[in-house]
PDB file of N, CA and C in Angstrom:
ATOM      1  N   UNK A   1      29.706  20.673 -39.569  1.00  0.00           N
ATOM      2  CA  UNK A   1      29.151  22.009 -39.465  1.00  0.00           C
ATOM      3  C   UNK A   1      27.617  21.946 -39.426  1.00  0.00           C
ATOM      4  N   UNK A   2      27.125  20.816 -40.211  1.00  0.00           N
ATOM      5  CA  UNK A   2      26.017  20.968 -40.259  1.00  0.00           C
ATOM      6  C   UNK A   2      25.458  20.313 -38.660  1.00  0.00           C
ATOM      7  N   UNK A   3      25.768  19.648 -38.421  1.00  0.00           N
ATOM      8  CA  UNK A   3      25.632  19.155 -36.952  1.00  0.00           C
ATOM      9  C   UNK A   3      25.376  20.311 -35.782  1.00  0.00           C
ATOM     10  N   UNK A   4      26.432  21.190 -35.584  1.00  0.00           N
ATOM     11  CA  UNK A   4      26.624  21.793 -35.027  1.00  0.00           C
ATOM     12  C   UNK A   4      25.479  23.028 -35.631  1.00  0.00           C
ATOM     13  N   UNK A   5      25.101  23.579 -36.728  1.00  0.00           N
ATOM     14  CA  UNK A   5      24.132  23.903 -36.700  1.00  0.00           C
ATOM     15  C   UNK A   5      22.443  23.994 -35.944  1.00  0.00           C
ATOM     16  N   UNK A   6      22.313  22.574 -36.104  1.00  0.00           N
ATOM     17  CA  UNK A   6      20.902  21.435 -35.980  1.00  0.00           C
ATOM     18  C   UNK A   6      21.171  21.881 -34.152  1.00  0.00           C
ATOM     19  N   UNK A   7      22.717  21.517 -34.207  1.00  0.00           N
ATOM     20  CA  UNK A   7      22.409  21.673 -32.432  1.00  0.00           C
ATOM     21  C   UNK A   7      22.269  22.132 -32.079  1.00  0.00           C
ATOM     22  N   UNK A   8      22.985  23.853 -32.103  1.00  0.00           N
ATOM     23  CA  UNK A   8      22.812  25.012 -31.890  1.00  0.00           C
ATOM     24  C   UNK A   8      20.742  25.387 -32.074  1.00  0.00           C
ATOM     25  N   UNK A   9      20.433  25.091 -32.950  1.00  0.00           N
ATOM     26  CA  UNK A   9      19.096  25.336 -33.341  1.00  0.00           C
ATOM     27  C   UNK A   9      18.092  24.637 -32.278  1.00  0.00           C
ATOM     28  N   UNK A  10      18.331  23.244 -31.907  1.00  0.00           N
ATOM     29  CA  UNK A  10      17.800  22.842 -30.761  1.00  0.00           C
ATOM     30  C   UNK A  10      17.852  23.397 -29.045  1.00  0.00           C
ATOM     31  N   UNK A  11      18.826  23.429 -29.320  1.00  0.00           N
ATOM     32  CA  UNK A  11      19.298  24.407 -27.790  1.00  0.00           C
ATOM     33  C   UNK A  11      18.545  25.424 -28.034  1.00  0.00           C
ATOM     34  N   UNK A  12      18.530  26.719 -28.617  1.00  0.00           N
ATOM     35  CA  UNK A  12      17.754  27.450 -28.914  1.00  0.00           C
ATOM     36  C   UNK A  12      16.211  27.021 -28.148  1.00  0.00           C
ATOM     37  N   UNK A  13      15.915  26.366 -29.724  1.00  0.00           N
ATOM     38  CA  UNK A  13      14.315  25.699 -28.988  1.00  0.00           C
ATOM     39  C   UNK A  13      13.858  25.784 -27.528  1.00  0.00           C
ATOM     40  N   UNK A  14      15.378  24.703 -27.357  1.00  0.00           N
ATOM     41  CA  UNK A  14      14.635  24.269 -25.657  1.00  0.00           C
ATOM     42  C   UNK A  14      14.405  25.521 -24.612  1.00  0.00           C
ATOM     43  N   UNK A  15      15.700  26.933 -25.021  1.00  0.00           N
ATOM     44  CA  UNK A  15      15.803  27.558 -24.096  1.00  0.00           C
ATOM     45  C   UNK A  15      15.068  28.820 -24.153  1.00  0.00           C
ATOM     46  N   UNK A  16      13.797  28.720 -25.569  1.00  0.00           N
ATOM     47  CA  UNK A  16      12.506  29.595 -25.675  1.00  0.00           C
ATOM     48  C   UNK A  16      11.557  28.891 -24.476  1.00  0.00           C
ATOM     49  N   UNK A  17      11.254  27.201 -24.650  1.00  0.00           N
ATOM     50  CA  UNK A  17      10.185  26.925 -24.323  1.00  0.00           C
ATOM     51  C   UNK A  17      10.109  26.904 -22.377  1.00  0.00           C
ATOM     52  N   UNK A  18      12.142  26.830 -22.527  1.00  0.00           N
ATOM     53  CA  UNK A  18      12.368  26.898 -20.705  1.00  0.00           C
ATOM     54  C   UNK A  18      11.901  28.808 -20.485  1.00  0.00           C
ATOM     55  N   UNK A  19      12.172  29.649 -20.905  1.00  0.00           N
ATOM     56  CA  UNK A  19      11.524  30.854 -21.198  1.00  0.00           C
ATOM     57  C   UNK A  19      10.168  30.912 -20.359  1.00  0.00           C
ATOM     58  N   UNK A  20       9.601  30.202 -21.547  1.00  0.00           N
ATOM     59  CA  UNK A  20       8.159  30.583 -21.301  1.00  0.00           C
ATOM     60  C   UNK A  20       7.549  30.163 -20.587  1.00  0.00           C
ATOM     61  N   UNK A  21       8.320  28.906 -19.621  1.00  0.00           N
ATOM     62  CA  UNK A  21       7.919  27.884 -18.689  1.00  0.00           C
ATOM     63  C   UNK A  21       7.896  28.735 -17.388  1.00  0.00           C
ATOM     64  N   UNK A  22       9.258  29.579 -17.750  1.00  0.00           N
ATOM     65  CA  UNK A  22       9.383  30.516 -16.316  1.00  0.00           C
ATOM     66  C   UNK A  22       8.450  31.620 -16.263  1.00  0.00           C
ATOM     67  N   UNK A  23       8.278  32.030 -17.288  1.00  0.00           N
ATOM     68  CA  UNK A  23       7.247  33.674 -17.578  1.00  0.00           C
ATOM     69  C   UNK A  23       5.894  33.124 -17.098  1.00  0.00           C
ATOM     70  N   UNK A  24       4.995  31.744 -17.320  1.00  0.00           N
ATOM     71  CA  UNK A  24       4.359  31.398 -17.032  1.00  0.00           C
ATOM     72  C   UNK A  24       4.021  30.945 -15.415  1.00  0.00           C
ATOM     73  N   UNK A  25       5.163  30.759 -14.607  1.00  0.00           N
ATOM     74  CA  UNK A  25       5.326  30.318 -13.261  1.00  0.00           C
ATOM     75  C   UNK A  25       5.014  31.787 -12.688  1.00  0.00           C
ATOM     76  N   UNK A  26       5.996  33.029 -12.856  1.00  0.00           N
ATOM     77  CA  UNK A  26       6.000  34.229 -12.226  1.00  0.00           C
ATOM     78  C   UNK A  26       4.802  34.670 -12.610  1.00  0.00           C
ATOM     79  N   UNK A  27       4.425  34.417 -13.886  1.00  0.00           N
ATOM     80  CA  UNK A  27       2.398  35.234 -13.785  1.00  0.00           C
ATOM     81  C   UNK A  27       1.438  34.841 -12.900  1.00  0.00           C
ATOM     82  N   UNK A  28       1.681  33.549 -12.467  1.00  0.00           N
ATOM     83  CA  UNK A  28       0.388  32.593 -11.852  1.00  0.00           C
ATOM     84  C   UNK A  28       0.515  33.314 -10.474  1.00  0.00           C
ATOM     85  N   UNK A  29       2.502  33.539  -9.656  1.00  0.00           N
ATOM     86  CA  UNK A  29       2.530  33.952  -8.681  1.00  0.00           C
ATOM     87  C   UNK A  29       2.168  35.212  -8.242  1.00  0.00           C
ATOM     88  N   UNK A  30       2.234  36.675  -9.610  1.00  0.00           N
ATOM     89  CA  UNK A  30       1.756  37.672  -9.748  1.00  0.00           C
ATOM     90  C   UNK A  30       0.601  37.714  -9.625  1.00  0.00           C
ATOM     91  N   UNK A  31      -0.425  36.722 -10.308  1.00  0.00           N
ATOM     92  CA  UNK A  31      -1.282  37.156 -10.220  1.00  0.00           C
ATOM     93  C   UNK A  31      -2.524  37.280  -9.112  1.00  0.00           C
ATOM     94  N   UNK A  32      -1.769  36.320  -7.724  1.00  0.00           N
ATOM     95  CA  UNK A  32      -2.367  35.875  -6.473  1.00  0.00           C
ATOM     96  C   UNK A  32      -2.312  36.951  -5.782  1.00  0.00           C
ATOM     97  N   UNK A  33      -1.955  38.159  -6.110  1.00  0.00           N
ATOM     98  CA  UNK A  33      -1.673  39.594  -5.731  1.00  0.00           C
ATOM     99  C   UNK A  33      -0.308  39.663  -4.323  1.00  0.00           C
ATOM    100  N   UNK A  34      -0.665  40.973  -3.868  1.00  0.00           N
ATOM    101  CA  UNK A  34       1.060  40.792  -3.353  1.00  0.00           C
ATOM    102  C   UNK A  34       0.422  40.616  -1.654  1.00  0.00           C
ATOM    103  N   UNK A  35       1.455  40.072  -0.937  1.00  0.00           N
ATOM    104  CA  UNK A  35       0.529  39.356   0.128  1.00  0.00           C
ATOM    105  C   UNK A  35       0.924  40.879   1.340  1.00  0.00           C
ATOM    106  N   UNK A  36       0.264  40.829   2.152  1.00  0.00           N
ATOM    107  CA  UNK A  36       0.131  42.111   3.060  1.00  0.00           C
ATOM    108  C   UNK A  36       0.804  40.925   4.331  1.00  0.00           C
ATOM    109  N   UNK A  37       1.083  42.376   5.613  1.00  0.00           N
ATOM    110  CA  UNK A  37       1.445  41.616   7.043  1.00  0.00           C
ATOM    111  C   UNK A  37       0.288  41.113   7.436  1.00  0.00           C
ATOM    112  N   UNK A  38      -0.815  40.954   7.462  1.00  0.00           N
ATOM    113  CA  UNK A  38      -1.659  40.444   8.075  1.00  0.00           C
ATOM    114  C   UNK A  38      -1.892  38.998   7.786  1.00  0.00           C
ATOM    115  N   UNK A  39      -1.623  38.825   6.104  1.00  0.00           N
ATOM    116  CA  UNK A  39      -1.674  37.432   5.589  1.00  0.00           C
ATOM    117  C   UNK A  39      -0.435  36.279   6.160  1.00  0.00           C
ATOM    118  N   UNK A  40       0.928  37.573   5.959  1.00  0.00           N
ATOM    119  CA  UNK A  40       1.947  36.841   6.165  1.00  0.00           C
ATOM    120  C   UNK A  40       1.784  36.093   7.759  1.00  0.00           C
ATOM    121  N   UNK A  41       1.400  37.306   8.734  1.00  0.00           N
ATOM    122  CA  UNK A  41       1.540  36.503   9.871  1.00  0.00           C
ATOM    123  C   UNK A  41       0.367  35.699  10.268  1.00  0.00           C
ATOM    124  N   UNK A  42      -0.628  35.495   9.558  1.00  0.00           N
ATOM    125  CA  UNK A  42      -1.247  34.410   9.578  1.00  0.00           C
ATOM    126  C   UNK A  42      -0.926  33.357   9.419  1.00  0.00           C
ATOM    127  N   UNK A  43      -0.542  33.129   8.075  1.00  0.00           N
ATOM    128  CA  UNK A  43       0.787  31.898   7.598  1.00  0.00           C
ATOM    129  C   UNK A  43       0.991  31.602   8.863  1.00  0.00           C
ATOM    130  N   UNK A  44       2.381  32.424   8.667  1.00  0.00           N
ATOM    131  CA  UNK A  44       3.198  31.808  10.275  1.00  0.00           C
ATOM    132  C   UNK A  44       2.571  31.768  11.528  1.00  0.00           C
ATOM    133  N   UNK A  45       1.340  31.948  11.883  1.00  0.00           N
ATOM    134  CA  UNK A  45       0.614  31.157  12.970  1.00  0.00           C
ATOM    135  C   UNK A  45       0.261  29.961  12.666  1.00  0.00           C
ATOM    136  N   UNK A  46      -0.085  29.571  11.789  1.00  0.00           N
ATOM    137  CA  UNK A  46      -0.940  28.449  11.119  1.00  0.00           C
ATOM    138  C   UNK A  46      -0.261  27.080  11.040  1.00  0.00           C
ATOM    139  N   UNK A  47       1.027  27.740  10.281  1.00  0.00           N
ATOM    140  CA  UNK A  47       2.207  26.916  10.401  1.00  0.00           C
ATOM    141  C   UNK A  47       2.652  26.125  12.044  1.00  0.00           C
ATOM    142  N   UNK A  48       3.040  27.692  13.211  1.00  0.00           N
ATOM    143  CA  UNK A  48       3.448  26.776  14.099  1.00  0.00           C
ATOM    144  C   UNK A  48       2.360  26.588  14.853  1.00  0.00           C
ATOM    145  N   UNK A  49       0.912  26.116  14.570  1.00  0.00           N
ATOM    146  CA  UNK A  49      -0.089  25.434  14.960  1.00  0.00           C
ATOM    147  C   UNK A  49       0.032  23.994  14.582  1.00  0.00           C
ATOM    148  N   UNK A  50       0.553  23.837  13.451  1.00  0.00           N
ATOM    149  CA  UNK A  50       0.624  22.485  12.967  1.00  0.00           C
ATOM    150  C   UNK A  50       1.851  22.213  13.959  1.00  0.00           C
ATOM    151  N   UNK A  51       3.106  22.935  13.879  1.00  0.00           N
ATOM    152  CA  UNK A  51       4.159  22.155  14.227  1.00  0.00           C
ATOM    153  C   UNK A  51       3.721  21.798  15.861  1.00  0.00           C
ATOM    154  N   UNK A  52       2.741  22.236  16.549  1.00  0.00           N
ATOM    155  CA  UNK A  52       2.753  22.150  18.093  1.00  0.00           C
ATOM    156  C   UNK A  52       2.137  20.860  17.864  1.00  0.00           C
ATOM    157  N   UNK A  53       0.747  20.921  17.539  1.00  0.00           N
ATOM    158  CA  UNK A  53       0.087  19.518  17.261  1.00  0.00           C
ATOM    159  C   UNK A  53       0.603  18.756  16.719  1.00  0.00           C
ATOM    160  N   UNK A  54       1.587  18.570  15.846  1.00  0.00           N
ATOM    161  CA  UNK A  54       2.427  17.526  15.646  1.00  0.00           C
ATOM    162  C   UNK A  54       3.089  16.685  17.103  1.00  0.00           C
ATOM    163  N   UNK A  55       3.999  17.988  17.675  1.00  0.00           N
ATOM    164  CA  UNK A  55       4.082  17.458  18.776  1.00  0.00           C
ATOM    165  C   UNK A  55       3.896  17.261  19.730  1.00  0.00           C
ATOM    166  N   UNK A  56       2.500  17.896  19.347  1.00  0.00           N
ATOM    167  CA  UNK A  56       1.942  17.404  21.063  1.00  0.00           C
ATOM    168  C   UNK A  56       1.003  15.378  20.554  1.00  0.00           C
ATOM    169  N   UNK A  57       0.782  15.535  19.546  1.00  0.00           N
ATOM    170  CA  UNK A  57       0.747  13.881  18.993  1.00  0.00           C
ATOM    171  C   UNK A  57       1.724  13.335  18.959  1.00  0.00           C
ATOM    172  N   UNK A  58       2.582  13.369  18.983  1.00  0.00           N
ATOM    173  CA  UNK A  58       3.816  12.608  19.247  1.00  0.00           C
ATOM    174  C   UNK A  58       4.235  12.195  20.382  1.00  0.00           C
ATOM    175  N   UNK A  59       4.109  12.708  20.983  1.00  0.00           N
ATOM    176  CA  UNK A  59       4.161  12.928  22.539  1.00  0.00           C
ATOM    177  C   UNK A  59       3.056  11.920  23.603  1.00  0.00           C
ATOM    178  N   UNK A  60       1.861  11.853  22.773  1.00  0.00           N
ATOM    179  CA  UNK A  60       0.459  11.398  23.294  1.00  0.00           C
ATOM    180  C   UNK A  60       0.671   9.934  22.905  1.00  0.00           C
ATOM    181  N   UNK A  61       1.516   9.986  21.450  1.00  0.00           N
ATOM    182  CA  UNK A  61       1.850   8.049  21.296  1.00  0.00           C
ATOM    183  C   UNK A  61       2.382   7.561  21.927  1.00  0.00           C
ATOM    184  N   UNK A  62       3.651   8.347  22.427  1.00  0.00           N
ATOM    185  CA  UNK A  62       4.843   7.561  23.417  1.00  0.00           C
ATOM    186  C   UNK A  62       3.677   7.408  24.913  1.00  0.00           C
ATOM    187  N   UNK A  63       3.082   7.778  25.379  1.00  0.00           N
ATOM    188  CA  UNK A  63       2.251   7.873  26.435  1.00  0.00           C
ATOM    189  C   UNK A  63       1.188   6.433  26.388  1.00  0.00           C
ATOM    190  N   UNK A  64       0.723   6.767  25.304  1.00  0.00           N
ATOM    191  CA  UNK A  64      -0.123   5.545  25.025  1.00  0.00           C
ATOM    192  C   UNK A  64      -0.043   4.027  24.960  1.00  0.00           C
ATOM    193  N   UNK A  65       1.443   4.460  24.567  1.00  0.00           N
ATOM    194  CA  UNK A  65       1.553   2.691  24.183  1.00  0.00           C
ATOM    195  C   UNK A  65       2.003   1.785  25.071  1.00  0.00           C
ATOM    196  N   UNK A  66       2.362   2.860  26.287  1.00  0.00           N
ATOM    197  CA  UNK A  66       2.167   1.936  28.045  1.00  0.00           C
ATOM    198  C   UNK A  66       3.596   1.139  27.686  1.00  0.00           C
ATOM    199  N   UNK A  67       4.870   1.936  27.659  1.00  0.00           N
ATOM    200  CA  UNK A  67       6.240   1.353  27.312  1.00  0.00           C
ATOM    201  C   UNK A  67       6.756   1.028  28.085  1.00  0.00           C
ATOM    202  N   UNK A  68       6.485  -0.097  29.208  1.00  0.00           N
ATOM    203  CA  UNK A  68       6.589  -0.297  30.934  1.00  0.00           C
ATOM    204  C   UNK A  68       7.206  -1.501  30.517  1.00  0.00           C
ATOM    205  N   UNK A  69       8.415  -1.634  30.671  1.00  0.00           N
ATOM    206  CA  UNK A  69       9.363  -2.540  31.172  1.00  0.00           C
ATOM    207  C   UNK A  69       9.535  -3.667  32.037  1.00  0.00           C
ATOM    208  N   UNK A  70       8.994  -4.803  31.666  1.00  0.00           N
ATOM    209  CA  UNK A  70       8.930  -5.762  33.111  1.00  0.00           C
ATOM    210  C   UNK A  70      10.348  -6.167  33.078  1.00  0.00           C
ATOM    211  N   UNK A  71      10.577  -7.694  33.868  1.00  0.00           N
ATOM    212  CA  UNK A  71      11.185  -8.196  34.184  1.00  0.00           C
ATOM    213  C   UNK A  71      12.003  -9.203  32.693  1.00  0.00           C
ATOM    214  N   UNK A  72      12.949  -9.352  32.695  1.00  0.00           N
ATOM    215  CA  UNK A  72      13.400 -10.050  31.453  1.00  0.00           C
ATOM    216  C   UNK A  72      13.250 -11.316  31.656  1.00  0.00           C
ATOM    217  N   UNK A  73      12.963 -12.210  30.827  1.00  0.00           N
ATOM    218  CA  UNK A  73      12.237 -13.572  31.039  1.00  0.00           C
ATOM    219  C   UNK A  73      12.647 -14.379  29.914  1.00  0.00           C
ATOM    220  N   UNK A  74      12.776 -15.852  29.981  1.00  0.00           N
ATOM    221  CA  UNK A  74      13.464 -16.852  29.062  1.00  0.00           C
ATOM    222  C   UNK A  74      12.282 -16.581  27.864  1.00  0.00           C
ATOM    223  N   UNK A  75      12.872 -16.833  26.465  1.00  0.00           N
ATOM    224  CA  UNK A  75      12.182 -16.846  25.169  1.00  0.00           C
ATOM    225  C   UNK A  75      11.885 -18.313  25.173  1.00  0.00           C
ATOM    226  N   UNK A  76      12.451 -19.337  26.067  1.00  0.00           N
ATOM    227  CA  UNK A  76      12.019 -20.896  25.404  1.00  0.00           C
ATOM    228  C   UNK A  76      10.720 -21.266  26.587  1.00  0.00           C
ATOM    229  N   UNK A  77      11.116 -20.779  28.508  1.00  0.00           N
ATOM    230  CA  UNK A  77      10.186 -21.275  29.375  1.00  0.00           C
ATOM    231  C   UNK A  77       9.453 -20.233  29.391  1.00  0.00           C
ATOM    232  N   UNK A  78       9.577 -18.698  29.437  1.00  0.00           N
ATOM    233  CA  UNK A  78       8.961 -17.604  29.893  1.00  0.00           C
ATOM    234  C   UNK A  78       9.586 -17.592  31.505  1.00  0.00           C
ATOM    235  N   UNK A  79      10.717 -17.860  32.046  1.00  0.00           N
ATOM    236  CA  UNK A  79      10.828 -17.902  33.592  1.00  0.00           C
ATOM    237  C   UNK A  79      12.115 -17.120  33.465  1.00  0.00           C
ATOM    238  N   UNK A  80      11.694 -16.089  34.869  1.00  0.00           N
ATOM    239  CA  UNK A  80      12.638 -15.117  35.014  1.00  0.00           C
ATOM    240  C   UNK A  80      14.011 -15.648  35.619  1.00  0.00           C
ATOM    241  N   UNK A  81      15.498 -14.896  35.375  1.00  0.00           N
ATOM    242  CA  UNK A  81      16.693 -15.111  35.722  1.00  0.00           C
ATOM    243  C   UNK A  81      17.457 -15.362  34.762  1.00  0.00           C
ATOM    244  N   UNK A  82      17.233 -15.797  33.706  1.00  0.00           N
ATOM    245  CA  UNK A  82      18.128 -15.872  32.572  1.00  0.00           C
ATOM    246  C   UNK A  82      17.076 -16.006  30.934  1.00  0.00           C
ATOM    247  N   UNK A  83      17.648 -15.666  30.288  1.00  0.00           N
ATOM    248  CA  UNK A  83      17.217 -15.160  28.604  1.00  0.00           C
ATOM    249  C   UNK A  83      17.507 -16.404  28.138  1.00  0.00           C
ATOM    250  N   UNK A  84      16.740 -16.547  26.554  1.00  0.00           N
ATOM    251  CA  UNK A  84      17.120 -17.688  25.903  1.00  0.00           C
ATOM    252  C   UNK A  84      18.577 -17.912  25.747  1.00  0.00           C
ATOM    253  N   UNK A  85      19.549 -17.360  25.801  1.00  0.00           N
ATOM    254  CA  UNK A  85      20.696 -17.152  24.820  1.00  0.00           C
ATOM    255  C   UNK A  85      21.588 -18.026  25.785  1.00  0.00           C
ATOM    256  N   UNK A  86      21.252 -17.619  27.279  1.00  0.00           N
ATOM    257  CA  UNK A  86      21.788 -18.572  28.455  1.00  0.00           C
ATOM    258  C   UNK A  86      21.102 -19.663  29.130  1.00  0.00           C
ATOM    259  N   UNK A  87      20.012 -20.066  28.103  1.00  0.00           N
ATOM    260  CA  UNK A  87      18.756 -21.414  28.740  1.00  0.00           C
ATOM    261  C   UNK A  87      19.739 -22.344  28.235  1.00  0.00           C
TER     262      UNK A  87
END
């Protein structure tokens, strides 16, 4: 009984200090005031500004790195017609 006391009493504890953990999260967000349409759709420009430039850099690597395909060539002579695997 006494166990079950102590435990009960801890739980408690934890679920003041989870409490105040949350009361403390929703003030910080309250207190950034309440956001208007003008902010919001700023955001969301801003946002898919990043996502374009993302891919338009992505796009500019595959370009860059000159991914041109020659001819397949031996790994032991370097001479075209057959690969190491058939030298």
């Amino acid at each position: 009984m006494v166990l079950m006391k102590s435990r009960v009493r801890e739980l408690k504890e934890a679920n003041t200090a989870l409490s105040k953990r949350e009361r403390a999260k929703k003030s910080r967000i309250q207190a950034g005031g309440p956001l208007i349409m003008q902010d919001i759709s700023n955001i969301l420009a801003k946002r898919d500004i990043y996502v374009l430039v993302g891919k338009e850099k992505r796009l500019e690597g595959n370009r860059t790195r000159g991914n041109v395909v020659g001819s397949r060539h031996c790994g032991n002579y370097g001479k075209t017609g057959h690969n190491s695997c058939t030298c």
